[in-house]
N, C-alpha and C. Protein backbone atom coordinates (compact mmCIF):
# COMPACT_ATOMS: atom_id res chain seq x y z
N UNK A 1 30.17 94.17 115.17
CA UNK A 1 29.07 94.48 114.30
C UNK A 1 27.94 93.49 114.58
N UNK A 2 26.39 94.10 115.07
CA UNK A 2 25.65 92.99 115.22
C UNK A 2 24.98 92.82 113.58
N UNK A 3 24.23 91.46 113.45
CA UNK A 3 24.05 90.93 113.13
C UNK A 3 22.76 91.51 112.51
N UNK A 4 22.57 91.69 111.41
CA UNK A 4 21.54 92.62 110.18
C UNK A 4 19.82 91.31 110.67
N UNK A 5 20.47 90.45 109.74
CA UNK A 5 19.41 89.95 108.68
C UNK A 5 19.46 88.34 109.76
N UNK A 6 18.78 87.41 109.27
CA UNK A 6 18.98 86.10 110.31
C UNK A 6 20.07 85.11 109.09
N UNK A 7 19.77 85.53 108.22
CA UNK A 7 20.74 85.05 107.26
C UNK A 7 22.44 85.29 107.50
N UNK A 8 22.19 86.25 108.24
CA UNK A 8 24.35 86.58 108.61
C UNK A 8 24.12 85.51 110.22
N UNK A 9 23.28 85.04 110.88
CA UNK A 9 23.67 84.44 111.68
C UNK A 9 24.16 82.72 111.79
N UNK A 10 23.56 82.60 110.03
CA UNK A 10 23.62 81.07 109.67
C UNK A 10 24.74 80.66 109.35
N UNK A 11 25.01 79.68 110.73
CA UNK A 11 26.41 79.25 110.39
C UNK A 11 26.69 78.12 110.92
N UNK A 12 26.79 76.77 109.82
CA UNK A 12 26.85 75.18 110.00
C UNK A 12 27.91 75.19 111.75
N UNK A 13 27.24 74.02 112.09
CA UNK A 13 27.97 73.12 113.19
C UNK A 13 29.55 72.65 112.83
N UNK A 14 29.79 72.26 111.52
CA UNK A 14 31.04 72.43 110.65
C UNK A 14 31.76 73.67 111.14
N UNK A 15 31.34 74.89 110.39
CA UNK A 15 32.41 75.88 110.47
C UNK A 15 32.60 76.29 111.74
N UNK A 16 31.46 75.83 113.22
CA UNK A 16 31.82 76.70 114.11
C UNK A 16 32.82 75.27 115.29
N UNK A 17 32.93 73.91 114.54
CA UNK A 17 34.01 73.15 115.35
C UNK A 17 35.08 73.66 114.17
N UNK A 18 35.73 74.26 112.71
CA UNK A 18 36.81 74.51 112.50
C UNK A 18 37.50 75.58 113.45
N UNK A 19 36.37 76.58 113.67
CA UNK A 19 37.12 77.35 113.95
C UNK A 19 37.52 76.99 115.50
N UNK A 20 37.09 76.93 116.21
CA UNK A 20 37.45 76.17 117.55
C UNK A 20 38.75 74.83 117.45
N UNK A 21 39.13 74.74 116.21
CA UNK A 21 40.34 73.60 116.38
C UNK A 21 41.10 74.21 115.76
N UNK A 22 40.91 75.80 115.37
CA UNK A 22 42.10 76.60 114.89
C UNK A 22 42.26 77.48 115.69
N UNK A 23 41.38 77.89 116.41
CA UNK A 23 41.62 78.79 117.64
C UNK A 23 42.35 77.24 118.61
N UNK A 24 42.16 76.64 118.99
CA UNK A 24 43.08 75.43 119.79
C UNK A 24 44.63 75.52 119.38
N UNK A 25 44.79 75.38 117.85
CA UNK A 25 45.74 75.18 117.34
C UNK A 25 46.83 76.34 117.43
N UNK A 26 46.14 77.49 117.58
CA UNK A 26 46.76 78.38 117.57
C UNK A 26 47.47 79.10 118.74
N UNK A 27 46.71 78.19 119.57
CA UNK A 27 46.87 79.01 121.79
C UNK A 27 48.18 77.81 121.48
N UNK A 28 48.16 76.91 120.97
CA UNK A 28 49.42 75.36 121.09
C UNK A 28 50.44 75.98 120.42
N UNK A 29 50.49 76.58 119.65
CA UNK A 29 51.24 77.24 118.60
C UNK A 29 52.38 78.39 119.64
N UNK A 30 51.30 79.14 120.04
CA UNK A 30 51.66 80.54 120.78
C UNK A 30 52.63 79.68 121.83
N UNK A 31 52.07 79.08 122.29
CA UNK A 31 52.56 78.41 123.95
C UNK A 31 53.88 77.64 123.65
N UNK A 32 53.97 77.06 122.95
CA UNK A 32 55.53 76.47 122.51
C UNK A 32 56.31 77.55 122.29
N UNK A 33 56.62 78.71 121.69
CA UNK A 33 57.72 79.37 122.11
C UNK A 33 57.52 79.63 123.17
N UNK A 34 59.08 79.65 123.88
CA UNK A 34 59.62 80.29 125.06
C UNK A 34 59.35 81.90 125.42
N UNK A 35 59.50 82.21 126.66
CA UNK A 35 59.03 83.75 126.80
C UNK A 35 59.65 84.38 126.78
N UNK A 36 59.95 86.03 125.74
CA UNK A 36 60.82 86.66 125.92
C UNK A 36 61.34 87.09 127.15
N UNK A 37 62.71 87.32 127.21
CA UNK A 37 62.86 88.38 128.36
C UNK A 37 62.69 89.41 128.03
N UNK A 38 62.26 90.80 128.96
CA UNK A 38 62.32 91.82 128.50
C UNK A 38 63.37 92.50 128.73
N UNK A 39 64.04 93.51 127.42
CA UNK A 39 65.17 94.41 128.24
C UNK A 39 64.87 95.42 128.51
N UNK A 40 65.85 95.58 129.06
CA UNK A 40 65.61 97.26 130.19
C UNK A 40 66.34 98.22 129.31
N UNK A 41 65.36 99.18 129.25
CA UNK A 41 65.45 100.42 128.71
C UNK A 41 65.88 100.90 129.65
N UNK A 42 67.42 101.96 129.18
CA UNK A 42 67.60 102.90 129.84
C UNK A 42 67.80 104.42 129.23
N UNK A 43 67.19 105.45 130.08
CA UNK A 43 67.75 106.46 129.35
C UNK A 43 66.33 106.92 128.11
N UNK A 44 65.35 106.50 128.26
CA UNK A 44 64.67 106.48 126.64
C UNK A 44 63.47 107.45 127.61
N UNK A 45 63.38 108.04 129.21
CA UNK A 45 63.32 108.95 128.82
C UNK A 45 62.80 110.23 128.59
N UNK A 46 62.16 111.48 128.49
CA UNK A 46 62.41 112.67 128.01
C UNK A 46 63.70 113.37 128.47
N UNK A 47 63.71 113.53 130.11
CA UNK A 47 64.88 113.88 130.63
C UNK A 47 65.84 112.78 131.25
N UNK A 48 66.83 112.89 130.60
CA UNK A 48 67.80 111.85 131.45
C UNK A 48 68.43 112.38 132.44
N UNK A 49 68.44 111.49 133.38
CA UNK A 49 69.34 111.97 134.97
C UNK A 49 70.55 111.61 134.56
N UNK A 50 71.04 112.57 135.39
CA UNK A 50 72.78 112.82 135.25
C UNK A 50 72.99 111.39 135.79
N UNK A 51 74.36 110.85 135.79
CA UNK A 51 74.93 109.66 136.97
C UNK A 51 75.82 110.61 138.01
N UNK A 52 75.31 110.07 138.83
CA UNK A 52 76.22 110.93 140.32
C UNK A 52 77.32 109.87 140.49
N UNK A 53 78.57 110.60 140.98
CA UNK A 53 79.58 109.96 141.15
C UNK A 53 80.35 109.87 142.33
């Protein structure tokens, strides 16, 4: 959404280093858990193939 009036663009030196040390805080946050593995879907699908034997 842009920006109407010059009044929606006023925004202290304050709020724009919080948010930059909560966006920080939050990439530190993400990055400490470990990465899932992914599992393997099988079978999910519309047609499933037979198994040949």
């Amino acid at each position: 959404m842009h920006p109407k009036m010059p009044a929606d663009v006023n925004v202290s030196p304050d709020e724009i280093i919080d948010v930059l040390k909560a966006k920080a805080g939050f990439q530190t946050a993400l990055l400490a858990y470990p990465p899932r593995a992914r599992k393997k879907r099988r079978g999910t699908g519309r047609y499933k193939a037979r198994r040949r034997r």
